[in-house]
C-alpha atoms as a PDB file:
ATOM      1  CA  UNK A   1     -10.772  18.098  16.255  1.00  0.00           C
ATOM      2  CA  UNK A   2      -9.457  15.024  14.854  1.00  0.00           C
ATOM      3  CA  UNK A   3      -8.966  11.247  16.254  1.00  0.00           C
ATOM      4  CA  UNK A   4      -5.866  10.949  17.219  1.00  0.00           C
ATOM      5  CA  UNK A   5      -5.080   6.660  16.769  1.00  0.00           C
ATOM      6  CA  UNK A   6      -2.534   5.223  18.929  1.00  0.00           C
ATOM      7  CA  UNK A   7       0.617   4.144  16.996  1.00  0.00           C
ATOM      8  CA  UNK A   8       1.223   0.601  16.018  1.00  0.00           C
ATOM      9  CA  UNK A   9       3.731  -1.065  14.387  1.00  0.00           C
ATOM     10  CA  UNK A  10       2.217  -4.555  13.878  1.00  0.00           C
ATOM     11  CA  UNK A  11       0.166  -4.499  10.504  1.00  0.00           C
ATOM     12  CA  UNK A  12      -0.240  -8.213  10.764  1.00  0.00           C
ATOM     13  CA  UNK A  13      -3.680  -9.135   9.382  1.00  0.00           C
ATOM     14  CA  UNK A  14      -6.411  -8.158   6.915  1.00  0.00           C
ATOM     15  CA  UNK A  15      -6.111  -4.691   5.854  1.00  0.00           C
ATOM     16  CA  UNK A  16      -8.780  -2.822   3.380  1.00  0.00           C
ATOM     17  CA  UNK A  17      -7.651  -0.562   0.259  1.00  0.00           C
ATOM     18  CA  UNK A  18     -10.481   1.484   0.930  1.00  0.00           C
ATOM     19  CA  UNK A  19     -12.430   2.811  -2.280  1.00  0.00           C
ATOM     20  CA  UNK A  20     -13.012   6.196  -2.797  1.00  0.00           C
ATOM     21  CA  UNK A  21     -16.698   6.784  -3.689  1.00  0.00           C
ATOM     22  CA  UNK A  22     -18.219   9.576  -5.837  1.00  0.00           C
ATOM     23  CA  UNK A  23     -21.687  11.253  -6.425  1.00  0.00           C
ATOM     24  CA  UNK A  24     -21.153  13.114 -10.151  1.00  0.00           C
ATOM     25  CA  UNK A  25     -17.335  13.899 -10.219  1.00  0.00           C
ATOM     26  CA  UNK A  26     -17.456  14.913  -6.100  1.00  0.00           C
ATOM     27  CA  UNK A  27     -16.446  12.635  -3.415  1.00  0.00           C
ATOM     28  CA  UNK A  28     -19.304  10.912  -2.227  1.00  0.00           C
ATOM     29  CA  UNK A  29     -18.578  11.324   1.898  1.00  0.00           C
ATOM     30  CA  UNK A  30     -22.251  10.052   3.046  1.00  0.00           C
ATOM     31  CA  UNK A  31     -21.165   6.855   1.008  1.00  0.00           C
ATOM     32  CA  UNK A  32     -17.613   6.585   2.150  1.00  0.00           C
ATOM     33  CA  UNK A  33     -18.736   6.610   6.202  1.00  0.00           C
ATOM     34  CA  UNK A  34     -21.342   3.857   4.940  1.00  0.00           C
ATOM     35  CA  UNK A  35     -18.309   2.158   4.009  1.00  0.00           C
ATOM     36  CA  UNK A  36     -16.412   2.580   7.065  1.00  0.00           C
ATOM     37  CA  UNK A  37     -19.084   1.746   9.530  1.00  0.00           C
ATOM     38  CA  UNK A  38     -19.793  -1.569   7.065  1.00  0.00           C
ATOM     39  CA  UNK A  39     -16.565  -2.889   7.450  1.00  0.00           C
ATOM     40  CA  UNK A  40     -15.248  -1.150  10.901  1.00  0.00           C
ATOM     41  CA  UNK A  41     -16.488  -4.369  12.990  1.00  0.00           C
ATOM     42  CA  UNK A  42     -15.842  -7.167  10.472  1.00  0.00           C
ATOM     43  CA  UNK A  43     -12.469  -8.158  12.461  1.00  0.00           C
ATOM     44  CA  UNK A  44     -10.229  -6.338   9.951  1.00  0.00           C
ATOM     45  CA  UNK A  45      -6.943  -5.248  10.740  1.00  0.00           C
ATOM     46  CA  UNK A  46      -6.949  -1.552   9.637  1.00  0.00           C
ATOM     47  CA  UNK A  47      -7.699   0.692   6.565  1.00  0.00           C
ATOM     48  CA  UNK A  48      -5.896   1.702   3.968  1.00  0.00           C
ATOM     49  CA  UNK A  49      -6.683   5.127   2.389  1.00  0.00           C
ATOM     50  CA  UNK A  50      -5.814   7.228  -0.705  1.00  0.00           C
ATOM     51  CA  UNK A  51      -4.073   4.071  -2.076  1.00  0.00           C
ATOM     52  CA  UNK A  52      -3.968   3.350  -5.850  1.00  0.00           C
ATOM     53  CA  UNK A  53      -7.618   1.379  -5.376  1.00  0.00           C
ATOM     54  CA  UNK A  54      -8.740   4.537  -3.741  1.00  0.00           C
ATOM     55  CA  UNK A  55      -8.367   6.580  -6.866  1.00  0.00           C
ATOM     56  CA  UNK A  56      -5.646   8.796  -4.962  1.00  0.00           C
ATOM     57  CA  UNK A  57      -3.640  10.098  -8.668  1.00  0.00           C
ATOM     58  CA  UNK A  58      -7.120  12.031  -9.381  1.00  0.00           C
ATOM     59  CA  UNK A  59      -7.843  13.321  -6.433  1.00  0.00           C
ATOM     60  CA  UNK A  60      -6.062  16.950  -4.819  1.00  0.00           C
ATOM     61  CA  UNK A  61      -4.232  16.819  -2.136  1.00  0.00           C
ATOM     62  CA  UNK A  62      -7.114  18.879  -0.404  1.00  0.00           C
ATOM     63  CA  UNK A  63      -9.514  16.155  -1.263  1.00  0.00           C
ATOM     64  CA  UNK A  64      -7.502  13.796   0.042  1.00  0.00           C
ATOM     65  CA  UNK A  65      -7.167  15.106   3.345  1.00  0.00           C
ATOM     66  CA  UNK A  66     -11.049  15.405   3.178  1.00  0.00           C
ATOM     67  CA  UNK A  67     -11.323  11.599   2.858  1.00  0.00           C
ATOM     68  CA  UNK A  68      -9.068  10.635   5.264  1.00  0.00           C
ATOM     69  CA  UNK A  69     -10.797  12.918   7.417  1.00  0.00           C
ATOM     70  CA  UNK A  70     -13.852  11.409   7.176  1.00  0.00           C
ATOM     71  CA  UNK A  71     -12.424   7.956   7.717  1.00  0.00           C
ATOM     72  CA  UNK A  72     -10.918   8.580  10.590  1.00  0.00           C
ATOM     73  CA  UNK A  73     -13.454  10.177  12.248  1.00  0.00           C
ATOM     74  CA  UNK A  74     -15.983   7.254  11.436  1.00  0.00           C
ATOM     75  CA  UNK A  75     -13.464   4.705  12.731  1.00  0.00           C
ATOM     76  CA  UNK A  76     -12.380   5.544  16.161  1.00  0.00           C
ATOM     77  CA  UNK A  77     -10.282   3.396  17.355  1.00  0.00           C
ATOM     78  CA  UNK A  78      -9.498   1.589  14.084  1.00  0.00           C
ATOM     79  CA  UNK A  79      -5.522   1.926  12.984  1.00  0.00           C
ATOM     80  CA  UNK A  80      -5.997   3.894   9.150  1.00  0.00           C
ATOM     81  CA  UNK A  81      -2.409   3.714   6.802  1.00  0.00           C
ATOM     82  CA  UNK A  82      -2.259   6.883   3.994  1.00  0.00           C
ATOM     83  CA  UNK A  83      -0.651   6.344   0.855  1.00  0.00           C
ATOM     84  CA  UNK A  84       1.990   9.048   0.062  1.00  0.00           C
ATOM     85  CA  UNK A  85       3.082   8.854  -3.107  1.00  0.00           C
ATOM     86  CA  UNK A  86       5.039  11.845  -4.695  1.00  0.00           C
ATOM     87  CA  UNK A  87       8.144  12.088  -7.799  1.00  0.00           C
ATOM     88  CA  UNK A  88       9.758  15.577  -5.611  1.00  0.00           C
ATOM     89  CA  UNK A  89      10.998  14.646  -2.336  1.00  0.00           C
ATOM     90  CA  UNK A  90      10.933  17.685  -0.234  1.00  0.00           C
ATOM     91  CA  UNK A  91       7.530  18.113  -1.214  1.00  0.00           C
ATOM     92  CA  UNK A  92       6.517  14.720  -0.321  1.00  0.00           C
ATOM     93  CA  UNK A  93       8.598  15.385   2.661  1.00  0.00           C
ATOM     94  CA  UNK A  94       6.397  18.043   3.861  1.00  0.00           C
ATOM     95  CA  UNK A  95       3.156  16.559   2.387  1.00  0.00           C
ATOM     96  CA  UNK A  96       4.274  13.359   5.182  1.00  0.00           C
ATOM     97  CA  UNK A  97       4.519  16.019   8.006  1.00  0.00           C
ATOM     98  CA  UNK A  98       1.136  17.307   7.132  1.00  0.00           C
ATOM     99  CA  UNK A  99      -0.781  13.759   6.739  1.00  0.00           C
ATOM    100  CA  UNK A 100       1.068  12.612   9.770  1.00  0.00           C
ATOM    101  CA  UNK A 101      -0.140  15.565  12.151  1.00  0.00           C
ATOM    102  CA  UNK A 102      -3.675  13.885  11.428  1.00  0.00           C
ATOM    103  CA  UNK A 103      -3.444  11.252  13.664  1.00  0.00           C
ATOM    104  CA  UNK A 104      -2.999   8.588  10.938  1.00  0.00           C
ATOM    105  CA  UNK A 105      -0.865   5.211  12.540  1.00  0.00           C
ATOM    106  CA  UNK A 106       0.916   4.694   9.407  1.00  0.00           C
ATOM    107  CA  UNK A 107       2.343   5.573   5.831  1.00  0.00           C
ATOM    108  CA  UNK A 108       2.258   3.247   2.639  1.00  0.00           C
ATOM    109  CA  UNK A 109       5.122   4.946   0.730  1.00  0.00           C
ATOM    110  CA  UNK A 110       6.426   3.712  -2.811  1.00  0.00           C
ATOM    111  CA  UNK A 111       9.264   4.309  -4.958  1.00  0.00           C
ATOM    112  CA  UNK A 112       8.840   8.131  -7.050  1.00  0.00           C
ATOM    113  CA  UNK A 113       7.176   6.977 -10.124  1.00  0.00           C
ATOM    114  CA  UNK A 114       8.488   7.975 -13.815  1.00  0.00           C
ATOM    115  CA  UNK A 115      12.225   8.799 -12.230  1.00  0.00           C
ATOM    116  CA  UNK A 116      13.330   5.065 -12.152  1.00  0.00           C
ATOM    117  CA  UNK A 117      16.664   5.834  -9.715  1.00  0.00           C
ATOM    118  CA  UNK A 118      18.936   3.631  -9.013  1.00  0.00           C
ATOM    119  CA  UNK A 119      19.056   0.968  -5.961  1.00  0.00           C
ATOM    120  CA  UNK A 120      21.104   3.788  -4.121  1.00  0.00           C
ATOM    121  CA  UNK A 121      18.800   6.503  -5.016  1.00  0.00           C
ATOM    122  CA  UNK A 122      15.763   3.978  -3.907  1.00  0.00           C
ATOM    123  CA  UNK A 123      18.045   3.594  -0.733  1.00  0.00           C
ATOM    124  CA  UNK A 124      18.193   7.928  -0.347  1.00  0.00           C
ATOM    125  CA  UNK A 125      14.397   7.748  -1.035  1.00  0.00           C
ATOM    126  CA  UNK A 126      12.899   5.839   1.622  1.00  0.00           C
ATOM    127  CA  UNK A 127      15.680   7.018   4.052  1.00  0.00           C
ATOM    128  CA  UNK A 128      14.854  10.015   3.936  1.00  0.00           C
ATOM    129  CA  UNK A 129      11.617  10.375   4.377  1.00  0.00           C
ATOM    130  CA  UNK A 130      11.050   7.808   7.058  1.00  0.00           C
ATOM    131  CA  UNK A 131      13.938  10.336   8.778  1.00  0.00           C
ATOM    132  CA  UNK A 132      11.122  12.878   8.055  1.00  0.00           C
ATOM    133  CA  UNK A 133       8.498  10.495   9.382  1.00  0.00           C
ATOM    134  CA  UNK A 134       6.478  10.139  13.120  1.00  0.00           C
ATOM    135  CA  UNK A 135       4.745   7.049  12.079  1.00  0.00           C
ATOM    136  CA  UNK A 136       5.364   3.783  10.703  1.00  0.00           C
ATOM    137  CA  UNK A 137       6.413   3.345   7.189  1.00  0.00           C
ATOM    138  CA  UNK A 138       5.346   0.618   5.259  1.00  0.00           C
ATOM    139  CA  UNK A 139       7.307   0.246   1.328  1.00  0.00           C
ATOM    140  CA  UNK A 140       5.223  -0.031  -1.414  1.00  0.00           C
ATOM    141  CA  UNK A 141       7.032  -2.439  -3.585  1.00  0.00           C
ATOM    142  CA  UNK A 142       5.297  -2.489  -6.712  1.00  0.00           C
ATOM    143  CA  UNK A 143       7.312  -2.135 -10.134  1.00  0.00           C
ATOM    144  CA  UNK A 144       4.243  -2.393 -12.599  1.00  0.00           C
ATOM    145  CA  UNK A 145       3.055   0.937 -11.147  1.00  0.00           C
ATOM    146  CA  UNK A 146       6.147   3.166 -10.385  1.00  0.00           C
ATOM    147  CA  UNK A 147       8.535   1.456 -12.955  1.00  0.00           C
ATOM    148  CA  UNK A 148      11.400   0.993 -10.118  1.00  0.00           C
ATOM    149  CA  UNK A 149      12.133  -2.388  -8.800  1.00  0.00           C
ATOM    150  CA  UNK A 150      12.936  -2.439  -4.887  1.00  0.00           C
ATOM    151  CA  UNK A 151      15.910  -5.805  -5.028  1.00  0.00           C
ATOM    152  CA  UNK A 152      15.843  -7.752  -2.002  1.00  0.00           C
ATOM    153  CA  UNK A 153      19.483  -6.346  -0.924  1.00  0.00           C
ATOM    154  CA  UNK A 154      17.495  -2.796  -1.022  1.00  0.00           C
ATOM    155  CA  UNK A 155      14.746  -3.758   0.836  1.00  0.00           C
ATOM    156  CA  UNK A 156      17.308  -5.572   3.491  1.00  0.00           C
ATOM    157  CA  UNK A 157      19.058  -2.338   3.607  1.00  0.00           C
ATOM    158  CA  UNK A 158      15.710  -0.527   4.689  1.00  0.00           C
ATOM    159  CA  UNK A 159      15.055  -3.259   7.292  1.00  0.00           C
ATOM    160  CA  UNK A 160      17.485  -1.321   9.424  1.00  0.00           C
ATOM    161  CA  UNK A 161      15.455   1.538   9.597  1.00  0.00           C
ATOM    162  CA  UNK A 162      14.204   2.029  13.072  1.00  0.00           C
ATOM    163  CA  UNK A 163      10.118   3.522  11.200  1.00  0.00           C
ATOM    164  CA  UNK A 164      10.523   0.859   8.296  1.00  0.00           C
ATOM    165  CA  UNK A 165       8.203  -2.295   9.298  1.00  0.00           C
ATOM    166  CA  UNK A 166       6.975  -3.573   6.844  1.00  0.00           C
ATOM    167  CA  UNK A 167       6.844  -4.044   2.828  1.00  0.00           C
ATOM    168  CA  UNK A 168       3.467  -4.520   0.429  1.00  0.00           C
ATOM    169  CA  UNK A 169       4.573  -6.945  -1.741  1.00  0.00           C
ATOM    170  CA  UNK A 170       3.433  -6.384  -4.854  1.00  0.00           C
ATOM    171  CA  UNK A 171       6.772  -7.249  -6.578  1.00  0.00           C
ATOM    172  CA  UNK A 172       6.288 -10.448  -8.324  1.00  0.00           C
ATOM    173  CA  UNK A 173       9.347 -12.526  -6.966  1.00  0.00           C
ATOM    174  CA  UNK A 174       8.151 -15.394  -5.120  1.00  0.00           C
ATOM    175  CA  UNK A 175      12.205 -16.125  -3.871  1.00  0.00           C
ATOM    176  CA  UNK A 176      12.259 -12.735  -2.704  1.00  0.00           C
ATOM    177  CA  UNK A 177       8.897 -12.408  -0.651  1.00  0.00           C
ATOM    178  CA  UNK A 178      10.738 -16.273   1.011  1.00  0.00           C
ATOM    179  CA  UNK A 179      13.762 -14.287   1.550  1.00  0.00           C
ATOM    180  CA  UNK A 180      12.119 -11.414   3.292  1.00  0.00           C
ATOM    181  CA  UNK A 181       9.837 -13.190   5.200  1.00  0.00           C
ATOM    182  CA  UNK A 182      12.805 -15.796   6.527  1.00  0.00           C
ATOM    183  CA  UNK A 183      15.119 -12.538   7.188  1.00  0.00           C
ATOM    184  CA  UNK A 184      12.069 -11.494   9.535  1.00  0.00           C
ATOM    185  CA  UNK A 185      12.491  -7.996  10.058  1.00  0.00           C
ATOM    186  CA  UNK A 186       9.961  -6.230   7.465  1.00  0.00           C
ATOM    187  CA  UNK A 187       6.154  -7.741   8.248  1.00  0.00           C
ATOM    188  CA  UNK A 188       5.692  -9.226   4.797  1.00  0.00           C
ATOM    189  CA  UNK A 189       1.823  -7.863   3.561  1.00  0.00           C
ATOM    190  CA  UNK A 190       0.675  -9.838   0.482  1.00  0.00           C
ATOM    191  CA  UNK A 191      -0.165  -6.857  -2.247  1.00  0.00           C
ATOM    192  CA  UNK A 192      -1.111  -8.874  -4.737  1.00  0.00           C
ATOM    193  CA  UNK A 193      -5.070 -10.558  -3.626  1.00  0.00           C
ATOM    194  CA  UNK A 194      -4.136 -13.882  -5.431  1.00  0.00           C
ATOM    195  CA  UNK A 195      -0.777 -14.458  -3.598  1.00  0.00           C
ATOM    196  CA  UNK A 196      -2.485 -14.069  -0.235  1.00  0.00           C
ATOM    197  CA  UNK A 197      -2.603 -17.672   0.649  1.00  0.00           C
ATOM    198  CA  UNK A 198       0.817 -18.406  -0.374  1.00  0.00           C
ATOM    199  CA  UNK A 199       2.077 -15.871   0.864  1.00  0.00           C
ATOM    200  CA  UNK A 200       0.528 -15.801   4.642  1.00  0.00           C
ATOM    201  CA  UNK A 201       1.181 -19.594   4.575  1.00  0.00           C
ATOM    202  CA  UNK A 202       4.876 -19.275   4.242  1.00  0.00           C
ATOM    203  CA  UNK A 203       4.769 -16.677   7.103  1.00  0.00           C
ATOM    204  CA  UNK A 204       3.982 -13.475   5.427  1.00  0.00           C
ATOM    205  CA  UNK A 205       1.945 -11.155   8.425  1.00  0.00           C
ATOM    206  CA  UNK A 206      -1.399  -9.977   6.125  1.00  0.00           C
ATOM    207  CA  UNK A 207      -2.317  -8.867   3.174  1.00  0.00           C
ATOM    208  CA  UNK A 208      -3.874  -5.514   2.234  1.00  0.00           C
ATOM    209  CA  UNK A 209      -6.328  -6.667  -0.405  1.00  0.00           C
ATOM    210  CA  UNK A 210      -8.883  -5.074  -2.659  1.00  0.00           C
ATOM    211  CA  UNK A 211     -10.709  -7.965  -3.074  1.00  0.00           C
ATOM    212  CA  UNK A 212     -11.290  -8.355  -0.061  1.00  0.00           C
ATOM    213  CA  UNK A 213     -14.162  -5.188  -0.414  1.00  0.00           C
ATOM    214  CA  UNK A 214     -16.383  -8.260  -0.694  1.00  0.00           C
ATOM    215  CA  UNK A 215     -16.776 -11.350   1.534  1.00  0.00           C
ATOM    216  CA  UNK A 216     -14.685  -9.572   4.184  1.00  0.00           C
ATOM    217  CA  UNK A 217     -15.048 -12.151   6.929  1.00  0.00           C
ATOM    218  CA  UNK A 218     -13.892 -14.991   4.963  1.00  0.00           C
ATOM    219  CA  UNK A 219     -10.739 -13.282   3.857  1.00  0.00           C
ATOM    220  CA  UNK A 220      -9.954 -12.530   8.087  1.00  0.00           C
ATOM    221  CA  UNK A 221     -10.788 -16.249   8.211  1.00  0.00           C
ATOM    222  CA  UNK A 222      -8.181 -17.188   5.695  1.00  0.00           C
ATOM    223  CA  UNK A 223      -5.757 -15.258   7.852  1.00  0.00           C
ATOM    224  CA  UNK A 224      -6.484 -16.694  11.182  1.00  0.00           C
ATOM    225  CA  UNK A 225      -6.628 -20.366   9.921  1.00  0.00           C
ATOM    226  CA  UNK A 226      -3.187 -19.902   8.297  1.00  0.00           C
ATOM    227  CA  UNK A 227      -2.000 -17.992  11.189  1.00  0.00           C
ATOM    228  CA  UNK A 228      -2.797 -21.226  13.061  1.00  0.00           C
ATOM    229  CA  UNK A 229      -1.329 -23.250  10.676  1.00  0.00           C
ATOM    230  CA  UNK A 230      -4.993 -24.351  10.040  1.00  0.00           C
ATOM    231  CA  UNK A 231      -3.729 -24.929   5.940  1.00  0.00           C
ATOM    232  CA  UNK A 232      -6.687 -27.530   4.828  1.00  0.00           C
ATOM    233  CA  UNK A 233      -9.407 -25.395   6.501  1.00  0.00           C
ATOM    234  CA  UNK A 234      -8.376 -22.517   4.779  1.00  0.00           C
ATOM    235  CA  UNK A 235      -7.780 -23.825   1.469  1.00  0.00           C
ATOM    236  CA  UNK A 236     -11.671 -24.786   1.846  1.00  0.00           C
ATOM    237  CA  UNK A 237     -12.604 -21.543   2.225  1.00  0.00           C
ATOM    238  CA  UNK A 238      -9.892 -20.213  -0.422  1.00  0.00           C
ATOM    239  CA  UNK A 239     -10.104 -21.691  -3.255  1.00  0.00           C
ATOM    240  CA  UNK A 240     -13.701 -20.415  -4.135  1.00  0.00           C
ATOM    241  CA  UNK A 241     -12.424 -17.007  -4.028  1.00  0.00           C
ATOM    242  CA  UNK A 242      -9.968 -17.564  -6.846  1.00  0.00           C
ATOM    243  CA  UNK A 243     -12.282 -17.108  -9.600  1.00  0.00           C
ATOM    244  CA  UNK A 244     -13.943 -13.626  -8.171  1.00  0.00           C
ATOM    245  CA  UNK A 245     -10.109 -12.305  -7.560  1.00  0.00           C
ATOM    246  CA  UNK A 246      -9.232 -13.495 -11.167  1.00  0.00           C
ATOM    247  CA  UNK A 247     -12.242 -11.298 -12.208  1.00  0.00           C
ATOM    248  CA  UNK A 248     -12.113  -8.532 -10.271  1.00  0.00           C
ATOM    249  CA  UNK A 249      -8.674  -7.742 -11.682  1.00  0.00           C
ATOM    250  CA  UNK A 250      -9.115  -8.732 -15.419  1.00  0.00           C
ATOM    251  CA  UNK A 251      -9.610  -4.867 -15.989  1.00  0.00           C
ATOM    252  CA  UNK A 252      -8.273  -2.085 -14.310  1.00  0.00           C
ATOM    253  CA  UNK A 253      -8.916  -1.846 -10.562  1.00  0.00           C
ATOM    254  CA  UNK A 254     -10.854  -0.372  -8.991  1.00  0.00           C
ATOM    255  CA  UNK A 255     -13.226  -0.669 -11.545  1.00  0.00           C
ATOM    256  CA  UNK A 256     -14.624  -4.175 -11.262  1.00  0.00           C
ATOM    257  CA  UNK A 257     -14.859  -3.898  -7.263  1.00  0.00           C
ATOM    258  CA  UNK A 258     -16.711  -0.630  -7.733  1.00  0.00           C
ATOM    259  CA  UNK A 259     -19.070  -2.279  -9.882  1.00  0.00           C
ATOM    260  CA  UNK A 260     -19.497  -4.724  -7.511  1.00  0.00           C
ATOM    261  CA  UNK A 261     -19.955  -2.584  -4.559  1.00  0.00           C
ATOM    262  CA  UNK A 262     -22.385  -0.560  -6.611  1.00  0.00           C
ATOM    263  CA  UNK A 263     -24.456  -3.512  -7.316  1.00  0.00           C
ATOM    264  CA  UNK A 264     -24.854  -4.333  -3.294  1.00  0.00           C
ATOM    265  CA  UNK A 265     -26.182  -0.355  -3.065  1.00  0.00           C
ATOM    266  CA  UNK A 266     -22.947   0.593  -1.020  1.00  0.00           C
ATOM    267  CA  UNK A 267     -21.349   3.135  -3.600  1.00  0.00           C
ATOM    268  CA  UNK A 268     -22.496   4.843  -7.411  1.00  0.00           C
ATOM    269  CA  UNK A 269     -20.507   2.702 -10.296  1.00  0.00           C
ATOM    270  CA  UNK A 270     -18.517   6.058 -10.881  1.00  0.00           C
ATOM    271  CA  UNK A 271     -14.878   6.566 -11.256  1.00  0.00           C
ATOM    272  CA  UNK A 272     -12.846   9.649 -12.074  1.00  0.00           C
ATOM    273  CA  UNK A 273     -11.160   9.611 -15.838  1.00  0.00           C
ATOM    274  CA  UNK A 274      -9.355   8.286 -17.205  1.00  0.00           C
ATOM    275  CA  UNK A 275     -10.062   5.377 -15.010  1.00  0.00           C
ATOM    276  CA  UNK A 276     -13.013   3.731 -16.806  1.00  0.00           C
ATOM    277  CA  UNK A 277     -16.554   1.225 -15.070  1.00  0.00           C
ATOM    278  CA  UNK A 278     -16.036  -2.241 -15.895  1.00  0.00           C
ATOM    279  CA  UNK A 279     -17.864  -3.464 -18.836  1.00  0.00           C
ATOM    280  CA  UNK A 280     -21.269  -4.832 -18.606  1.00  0.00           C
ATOM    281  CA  UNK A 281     -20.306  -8.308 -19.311  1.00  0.00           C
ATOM    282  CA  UNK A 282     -17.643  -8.224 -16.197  1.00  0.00           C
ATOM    283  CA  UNK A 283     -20.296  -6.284 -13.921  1.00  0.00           C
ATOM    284  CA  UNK A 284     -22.636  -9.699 -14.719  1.00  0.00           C
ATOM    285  CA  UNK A 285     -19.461 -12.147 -14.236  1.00  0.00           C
ATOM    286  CA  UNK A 286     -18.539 -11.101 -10.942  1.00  0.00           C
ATOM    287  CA  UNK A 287     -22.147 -10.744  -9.956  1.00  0.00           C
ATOM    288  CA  UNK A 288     -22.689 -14.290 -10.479  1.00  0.00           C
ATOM    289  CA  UNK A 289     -19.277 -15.168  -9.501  1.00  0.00           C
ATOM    290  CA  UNK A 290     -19.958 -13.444  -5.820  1.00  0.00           C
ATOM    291  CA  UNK A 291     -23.361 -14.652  -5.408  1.00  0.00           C
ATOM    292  CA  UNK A 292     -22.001 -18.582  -6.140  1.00  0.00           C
ATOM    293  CA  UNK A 293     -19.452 -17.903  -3.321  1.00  0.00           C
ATOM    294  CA  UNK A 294     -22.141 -17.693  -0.591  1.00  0.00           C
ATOM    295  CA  UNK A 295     -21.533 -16.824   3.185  1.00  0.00           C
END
């Protein structure tokens, strides 16, 4: 039987990407609980699963299930978002019903990636399958992945949605993250790690951060002190993370966290192809980088 999580729809605060661990090319599920229990009390908001830091394009649907499986059952009690992404929409439709009758409190759903529809189409999209969906929907604006741009008057549109509450803003317009975050109905997650501060500053709810793998507690630090309006005390504790963020995404994620991870004996350095480690020479940056940042 599966734990069944009690629905929210406030995904203010610090939520986790989680990695997807393997042992040879199989999913590493004695690993992935380590994870979970390791960051399960460390004041987080939630977890994110199967998202693109979670390896979810090379893993089956089947396996996917698996790990969210396991995730849930090793965090009772903890809200866990899915990622859903999909190009067909009545089988993504029907792949929502399935991931939704797990238990999970939420879906991180982007725009169909290669089609590149229109604003309407974008509109239809989302629409439709938050119709289709139990849970809370969070959009997954993020052009450099899906190659669709969601424009502020689309996103405003979506507001209205009774299961759309919030956006991951990945979409590299400063005016519109202001504008969405002053029109106040979508909770406005920071998507990209090194916009976190500006964005939960200016009133943005959270951020769901990779980076934030490592040195967990300061990142929900960050949060609360801004949250409080606490700006100087958390720019103290900020700005030494800048340099291991710059790092960890000067190749392709999740490779540089993974390597990372690996080298604090929570996961194998292995990823599925064609997603490649991270060179030597960034393995011994961000080494050095994480061990400067201390406690």
């Amino acid at each position: 039987m599966q734990t069944t999580h009690a629905s929210t729809r406030d995904f203010s605060g610090l939520w986790i990407p989680l990695v997807t661990p393997f042992e040879g090319n199989n999913i590493d599920h004695a690993a992935l609980k380590g994870l979970v229990a390791h960051y399960r009390a460390s004041g987080i908001a939630g977890l994110v699963v199967c998202g693109s830091t979670g390896e979810a394009a090379a893993l089956s649907d089947e396996e996917q299930i698996e790990v969210l499986q396991t995730v849930m059952i090793e965090a009772p009690g903890l809200p866990v978002v899915m990622g859903l992404s999909g190009c067909h929409l009545g089988k993504t439709a029907e792949r929502l019903k399935t991931l939704v009758a797990l238990g999970i409190n939420g879906i991180l759903l982007p725009a169909p990636s290669y089609i590149r529809p229109s604003q309407a189409g974008l509109v239809e999209w989302f629409t439709a399958l938050a119709d289709a969906c139990a849970v809370p929907v969070i959009l997954y604006d993020i052009p450099y992945r899906t190659g669709s741009t969601l424009d502020l008057a689309t996103l405003l549109t979506l507001a209205s949605h009774p299961r759309i509450c919030a956006v991951k803003d990945c979409g590299g317009d400063p005016a519109k993250t202001r504008a969405l975050i002053a029109d106040g109905r979508l909770q406005v997650l920071a998507g990209e790690d090194v916009n976190i501060f500006s964005t939960v500053s200016q009133g943005g709810r959270g951020a769901i951060a990779a980076a934030a793998h490592v040195h967990t507690q300061r990142f929900v630090r960050i949060l609360a002190l801004l949250k409080a309006g606490e700006l100087a005390q958390a720019s103290v504790l900020w700005a030494p993370l800048l340099p291991l963020i710059d790092g960890l995404f000067s190749e392709p994620n999740p490779g540089p966290i993974k390597a990372l991870l690996a080298q604090k004996g929570l996961l194998q350095n292995r990823l599925r192809s064609p997603m490649t480690r991270a060179s030597a020479a960034l393995a011994e940056r961000l080494q050095n980088l994480d061990k400067g940042i201390g406690g």
